[in-house]
C-alpha atoms as a PDB file:
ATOM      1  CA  UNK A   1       0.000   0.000   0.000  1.00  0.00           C
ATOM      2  CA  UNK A   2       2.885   2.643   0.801  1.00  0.00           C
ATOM      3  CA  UNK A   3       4.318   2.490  -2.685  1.00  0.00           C
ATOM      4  CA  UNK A   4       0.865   3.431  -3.823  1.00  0.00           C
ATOM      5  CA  UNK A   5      -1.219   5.664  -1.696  1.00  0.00           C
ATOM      6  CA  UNK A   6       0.517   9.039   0.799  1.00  0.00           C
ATOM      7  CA  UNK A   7      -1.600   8.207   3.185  1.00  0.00           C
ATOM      8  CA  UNK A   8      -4.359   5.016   4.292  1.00  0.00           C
ATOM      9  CA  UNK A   9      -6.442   3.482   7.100  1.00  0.00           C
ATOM     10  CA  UNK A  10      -7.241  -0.515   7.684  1.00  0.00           C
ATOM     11  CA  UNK A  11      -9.689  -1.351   9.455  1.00  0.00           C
ATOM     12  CA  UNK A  12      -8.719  -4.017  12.092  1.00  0.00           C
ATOM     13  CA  UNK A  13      -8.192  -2.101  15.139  1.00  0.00           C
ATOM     14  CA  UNK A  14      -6.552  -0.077  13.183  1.00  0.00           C
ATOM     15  CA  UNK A  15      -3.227   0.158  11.038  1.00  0.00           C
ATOM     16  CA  UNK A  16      -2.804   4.141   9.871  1.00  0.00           C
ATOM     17  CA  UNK A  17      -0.205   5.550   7.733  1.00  0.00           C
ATOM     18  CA  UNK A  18       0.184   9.575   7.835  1.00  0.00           C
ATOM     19  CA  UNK A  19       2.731   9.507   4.861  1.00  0.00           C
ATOM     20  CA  UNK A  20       5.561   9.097   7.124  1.00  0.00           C
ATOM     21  CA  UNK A  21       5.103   6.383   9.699  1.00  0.00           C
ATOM     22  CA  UNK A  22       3.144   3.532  10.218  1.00  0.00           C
ATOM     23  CA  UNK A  23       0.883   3.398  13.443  1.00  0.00           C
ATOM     24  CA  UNK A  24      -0.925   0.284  15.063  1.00  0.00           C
ATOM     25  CA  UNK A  25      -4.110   1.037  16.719  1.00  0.00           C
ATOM     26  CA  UNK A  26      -5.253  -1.715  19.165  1.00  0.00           C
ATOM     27  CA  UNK A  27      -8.288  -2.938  18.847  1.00  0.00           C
ATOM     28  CA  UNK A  28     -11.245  -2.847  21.116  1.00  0.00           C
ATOM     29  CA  UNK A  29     -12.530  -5.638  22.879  1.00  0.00           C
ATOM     30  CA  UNK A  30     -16.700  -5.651  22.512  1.00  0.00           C
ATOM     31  CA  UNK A  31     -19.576  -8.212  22.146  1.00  0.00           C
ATOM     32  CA  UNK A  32     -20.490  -7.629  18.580  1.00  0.00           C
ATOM     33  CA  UNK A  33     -24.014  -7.516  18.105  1.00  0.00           C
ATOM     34  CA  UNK A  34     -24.525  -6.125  14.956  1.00  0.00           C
ATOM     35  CA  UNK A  35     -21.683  -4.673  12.663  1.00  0.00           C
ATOM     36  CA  UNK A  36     -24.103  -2.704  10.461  1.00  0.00           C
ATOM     37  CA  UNK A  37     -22.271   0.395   9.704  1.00  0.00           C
ATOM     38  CA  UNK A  38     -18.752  -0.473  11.352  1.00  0.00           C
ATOM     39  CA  UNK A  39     -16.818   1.023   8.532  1.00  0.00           C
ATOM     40  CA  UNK A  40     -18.972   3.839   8.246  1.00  0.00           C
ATOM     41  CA  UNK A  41     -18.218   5.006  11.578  1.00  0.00           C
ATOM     42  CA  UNK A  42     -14.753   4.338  11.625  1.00  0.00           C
ATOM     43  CA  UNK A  43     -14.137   6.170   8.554  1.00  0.00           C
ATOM     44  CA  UNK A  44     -16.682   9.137   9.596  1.00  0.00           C
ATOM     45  CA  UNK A  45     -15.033   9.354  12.982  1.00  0.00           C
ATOM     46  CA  UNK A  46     -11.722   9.136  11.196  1.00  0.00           C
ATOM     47  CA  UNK A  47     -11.971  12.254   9.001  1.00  0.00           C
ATOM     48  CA  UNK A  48     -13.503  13.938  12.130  1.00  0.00           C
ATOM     49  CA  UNK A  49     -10.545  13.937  13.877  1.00  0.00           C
ATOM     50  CA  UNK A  50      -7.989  14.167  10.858  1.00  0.00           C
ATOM     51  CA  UNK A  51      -9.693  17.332   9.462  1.00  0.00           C
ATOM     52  CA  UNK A  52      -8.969  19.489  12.432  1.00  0.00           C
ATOM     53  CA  UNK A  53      -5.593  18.657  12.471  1.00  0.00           C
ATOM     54  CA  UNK A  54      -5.385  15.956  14.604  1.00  0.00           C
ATOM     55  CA  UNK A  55      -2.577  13.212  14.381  1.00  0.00           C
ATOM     56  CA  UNK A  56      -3.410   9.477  12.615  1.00  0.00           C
ATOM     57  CA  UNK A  57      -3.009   7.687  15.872  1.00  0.00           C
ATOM     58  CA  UNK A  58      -5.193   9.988  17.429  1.00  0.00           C
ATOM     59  CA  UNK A  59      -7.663   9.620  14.276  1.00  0.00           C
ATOM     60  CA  UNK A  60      -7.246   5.938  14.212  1.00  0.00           C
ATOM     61  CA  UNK A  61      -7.795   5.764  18.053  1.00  0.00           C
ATOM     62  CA  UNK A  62     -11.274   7.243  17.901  1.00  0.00           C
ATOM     63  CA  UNK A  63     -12.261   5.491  14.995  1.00  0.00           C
ATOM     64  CA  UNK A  64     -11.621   2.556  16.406  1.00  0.00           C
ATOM     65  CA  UNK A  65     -13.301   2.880  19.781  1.00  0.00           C
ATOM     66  CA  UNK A  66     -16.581   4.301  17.411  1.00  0.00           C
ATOM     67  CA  UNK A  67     -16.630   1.441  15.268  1.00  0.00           C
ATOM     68  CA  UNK A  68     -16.499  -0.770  18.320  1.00  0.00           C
ATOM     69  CA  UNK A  69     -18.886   1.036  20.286  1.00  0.00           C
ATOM     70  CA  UNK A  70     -21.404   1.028  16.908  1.00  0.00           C
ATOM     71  CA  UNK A  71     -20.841  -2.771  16.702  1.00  0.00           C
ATOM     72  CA  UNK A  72     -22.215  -3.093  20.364  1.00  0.00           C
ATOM     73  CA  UNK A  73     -25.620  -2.330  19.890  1.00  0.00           C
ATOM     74  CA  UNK A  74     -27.956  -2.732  17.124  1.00  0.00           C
ATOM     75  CA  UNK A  75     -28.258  -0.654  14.439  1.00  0.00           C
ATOM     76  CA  UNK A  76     -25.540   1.726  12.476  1.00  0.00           C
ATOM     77  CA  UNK A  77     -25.851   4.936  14.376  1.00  0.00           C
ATOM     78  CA  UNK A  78     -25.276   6.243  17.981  1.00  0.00           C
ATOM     79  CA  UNK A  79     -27.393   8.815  19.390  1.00  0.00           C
ATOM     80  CA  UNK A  80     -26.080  12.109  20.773  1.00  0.00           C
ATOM     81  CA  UNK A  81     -25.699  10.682  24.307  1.00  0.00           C
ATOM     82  CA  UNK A  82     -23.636   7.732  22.906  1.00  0.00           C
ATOM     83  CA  UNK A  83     -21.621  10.084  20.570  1.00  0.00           C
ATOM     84  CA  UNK A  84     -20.311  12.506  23.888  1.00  0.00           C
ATOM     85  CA  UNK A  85     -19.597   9.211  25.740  1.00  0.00           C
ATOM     86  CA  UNK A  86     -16.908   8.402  22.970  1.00  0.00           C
ATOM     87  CA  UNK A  87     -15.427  11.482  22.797  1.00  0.00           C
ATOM     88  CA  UNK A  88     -15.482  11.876  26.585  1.00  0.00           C
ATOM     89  CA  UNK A  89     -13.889   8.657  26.841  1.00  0.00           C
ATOM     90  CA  UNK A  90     -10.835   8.685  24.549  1.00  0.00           C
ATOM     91  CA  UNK A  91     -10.099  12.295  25.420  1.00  0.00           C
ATOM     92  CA  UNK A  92      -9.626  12.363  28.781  1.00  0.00           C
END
């Protein structure tokens, strides 16, 4: 993929590369109930972090968390209360 693309995400946890380096994103553990709209998260929450300015790890960090937490319940969206709890969570 690096001799190709400047930059790209994986899904699996996560593996990121910011053009430079190559970062490893642990995955989280979760009961998956439903993975309806897994990559869709991770790659909304994703650009939401990397459009800012924020790092890939960081990026890749909260995408991964989002994906897991959307894979938890049923469905393919979080509401608003579910959405803070993520954010509250990995920034800390």
């Amino acid at each position: 993929m690096k001799a190709i693309a400047h930059t790209f995400a994986i899904t699996l946890g996560a593996l990121v590369y910011d053009g430079t380096q190559l970062h490893t994103i642990a995955p989280y553990k979760v009961r998956a109930v439903d993975i309806s709209g897994a990559g869709d998260m991770f790659a909304g929450a994703f650009l939401f972090d990397i459009t800012p300015g924020k790092d890939f790890p960081t990026a890749g960090n909260l995408a991964s968390f989002a994906a897991a937490t959307v894979v938890s319940n049923y469905g393919a969206r979080l509401n608003a209360t579910q959405q803070q709890q993520i954010l509250l969570q990995v920034y800390r």
